[in-house]
Protein backbone atom coordinates (compact mmCIF):
# COMPACT_ATOMS: atom_id res chain seq x y z
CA UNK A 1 0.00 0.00 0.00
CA UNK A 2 1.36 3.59 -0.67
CA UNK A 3 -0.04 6.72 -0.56
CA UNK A 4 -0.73 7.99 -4.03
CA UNK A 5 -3.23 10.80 -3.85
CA UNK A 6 -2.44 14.51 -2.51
CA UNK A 7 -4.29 16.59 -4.55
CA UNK A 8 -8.06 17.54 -4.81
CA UNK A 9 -7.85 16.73 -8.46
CA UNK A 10 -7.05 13.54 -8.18
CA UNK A 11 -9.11 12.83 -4.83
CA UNK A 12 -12.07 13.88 -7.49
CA UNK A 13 -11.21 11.46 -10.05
CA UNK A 14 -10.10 8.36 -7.07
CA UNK A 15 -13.41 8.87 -5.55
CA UNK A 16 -14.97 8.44 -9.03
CA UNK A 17 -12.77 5.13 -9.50
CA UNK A 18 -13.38 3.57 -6.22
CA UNK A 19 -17.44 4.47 -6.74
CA UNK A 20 -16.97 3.15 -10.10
CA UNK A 21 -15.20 -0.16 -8.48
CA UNK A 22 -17.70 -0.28 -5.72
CA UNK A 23 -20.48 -1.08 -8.70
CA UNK A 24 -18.39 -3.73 -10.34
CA UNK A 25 -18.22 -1.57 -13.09
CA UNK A 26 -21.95 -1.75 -13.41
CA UNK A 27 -22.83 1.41 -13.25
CA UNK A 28 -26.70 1.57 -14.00
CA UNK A 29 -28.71 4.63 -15.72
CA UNK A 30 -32.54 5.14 -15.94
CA UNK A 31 -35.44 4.62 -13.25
CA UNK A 32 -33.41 1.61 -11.09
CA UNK A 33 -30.75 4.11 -10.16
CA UNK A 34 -30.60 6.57 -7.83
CA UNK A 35 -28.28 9.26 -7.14
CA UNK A 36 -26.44 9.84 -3.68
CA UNK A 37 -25.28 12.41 -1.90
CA UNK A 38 -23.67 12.44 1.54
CA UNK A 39 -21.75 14.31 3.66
CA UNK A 40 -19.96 13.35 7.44
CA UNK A 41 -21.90 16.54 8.62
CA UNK A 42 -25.47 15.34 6.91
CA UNK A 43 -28.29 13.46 9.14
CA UNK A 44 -26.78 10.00 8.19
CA UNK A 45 -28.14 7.00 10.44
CA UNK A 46 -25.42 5.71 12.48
CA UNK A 47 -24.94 2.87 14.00
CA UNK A 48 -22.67 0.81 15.81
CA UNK A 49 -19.72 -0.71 14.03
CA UNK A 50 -19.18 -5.26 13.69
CA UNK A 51 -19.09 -6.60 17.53
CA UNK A 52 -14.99 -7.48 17.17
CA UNK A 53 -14.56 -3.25 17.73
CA UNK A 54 -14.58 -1.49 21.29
CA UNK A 55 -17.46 0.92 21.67
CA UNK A 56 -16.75 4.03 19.97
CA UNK A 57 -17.03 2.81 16.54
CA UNK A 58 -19.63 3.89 14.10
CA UNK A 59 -20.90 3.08 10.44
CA UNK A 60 -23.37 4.67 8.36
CA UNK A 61 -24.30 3.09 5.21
CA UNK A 62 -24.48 5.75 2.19
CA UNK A 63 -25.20 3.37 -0.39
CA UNK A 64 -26.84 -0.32 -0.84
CA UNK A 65 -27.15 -2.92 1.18
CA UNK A 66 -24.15 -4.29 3.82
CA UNK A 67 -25.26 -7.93 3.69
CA UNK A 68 -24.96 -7.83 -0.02
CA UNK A 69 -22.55 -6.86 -2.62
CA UNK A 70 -21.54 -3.47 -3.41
CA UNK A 71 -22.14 -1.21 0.00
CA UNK A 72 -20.39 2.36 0.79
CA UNK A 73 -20.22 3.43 4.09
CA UNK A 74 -18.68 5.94 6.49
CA UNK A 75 -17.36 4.19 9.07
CA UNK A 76 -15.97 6.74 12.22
CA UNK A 77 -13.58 6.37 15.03
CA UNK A 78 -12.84 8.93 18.08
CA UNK A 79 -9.35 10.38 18.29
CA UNK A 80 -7.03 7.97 19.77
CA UNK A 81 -9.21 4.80 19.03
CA UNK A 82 -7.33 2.11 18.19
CA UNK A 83 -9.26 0.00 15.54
CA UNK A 84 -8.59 -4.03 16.29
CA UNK A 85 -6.45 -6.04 14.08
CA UNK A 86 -9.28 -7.73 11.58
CA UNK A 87 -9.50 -8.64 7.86
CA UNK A 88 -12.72 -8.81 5.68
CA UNK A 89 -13.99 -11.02 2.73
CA UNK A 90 -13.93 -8.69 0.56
CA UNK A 91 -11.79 -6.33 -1.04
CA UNK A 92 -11.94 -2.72 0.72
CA UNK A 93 -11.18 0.44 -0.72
CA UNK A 94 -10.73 3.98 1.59
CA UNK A 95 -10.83 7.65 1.04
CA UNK A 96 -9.64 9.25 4.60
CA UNK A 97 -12.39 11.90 4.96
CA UNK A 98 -11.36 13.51 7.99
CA UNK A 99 -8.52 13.18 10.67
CA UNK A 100 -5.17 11.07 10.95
CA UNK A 101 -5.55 7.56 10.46
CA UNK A 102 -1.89 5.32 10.37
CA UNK A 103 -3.20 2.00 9.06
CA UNK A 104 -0.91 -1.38 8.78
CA UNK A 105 -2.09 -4.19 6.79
CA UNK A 106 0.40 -7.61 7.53
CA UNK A 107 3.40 -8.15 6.08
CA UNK A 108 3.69 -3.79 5.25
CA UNK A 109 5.06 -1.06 7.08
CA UNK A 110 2.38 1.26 8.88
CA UNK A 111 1.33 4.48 6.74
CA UNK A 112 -0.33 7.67 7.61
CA UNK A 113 -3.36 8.74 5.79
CA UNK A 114 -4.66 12.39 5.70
CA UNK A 115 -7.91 13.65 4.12
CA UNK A 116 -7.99 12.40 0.69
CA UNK A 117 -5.55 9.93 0.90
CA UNK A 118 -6.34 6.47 -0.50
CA UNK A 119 -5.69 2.80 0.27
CA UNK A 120 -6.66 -0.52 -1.02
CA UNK A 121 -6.63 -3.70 1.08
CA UNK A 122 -7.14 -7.08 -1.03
CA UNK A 123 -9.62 -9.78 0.73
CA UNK A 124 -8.42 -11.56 3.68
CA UNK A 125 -5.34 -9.45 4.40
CA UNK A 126 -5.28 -8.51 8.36
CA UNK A 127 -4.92 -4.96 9.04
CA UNK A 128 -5.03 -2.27 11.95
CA UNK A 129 -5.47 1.14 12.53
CA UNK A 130 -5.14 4.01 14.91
CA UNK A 131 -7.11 7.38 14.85
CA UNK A 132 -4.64 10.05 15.78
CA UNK A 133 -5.11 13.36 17.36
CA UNK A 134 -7.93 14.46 19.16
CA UNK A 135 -10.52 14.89 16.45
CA UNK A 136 -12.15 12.18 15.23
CA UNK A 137 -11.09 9.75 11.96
CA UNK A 138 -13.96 8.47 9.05
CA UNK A 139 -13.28 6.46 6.37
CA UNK A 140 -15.39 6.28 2.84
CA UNK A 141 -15.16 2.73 2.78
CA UNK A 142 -16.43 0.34 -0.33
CA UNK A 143 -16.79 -2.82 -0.59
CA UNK A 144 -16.95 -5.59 -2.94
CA UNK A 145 -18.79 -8.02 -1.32
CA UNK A 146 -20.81 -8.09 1.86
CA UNK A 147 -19.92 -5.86 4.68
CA UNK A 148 -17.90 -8.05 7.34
CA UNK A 149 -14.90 -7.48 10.05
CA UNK A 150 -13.17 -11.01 11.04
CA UNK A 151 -11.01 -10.43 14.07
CA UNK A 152 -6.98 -10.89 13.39
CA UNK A 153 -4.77 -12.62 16.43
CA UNK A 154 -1.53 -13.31 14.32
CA UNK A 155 1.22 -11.17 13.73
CA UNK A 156 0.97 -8.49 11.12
CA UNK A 157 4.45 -8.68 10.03
């Protein structure tokens, strides 16, 4: 993983990818398809996060359904939260929206996201993150298959 986006150009067009990923490449036009529009600050429903994280955690989902393919969610952390070592079925792709996230998936070094930055963490691979600062971290997460957190008790090297 490496960070590969600092500017709000090409946040735009990664945000556009990873929505365009996040429909399989499917994306639909006409009466079945409805446009979305969310923002951290909006009245999104939100909810506690999988039962492997502390309290604290929160997801809202901004688009589909999490037991089936295809969701988007915000998922949000307090400052300082440490976010268990986990891994999911699926494929996950992040946008930092706000705060200071350092994120280590097994077998890289740690890195530290900032708003706009992007990562990508293939099915299966264990991973953990910390919120730093005082202010609190969310993630634009998507996913390829249904939503899921499996908790992680190996190493992550």
């Amino acid at each position: 993983m490496s960070k590969t986006l600092r500017s709000g150009v090409r946040i735009a067009t990664a945000i556009s990818a990873v929505c365009l990923a996040a429909s399989g490449g499917n994306v639909q036009a006409g009466p079945a398809a409805r446009p979305v529009t969310a923002t951290v600050n909006s009245a999104l429903q939100w909810g506690p996060c999988p039962s492997i994280f502390p309290a604290g955690c929160q997801i809202a989902v901004l688009n589909g359904d999490p037991a089936k393919p295809n969701a988007d969610v915000f998922l949000r952390v307090p400052g300082g939260y440490t976010i268990p070592p986990h891994s999911h079925t699926s494929p996950e792709r992040i946008v930092l929206v706000e705060g200071q996230l350092v994120v280590r998936y097994q077998g890289s070094p740690a890195e530290d996201l900032t708003p706009g930055e992007y990562a990508y963490g293939p099915a299966g691979l264990a991973h953990v993150a910390t919120c730093k600062g005082a202010g609190p971290c969310t993630l634009f997460i998507a996913f390829e298959s249904a939503v899921d957190a499996i908790a992680f008790t190996g190493s992550l090297k």
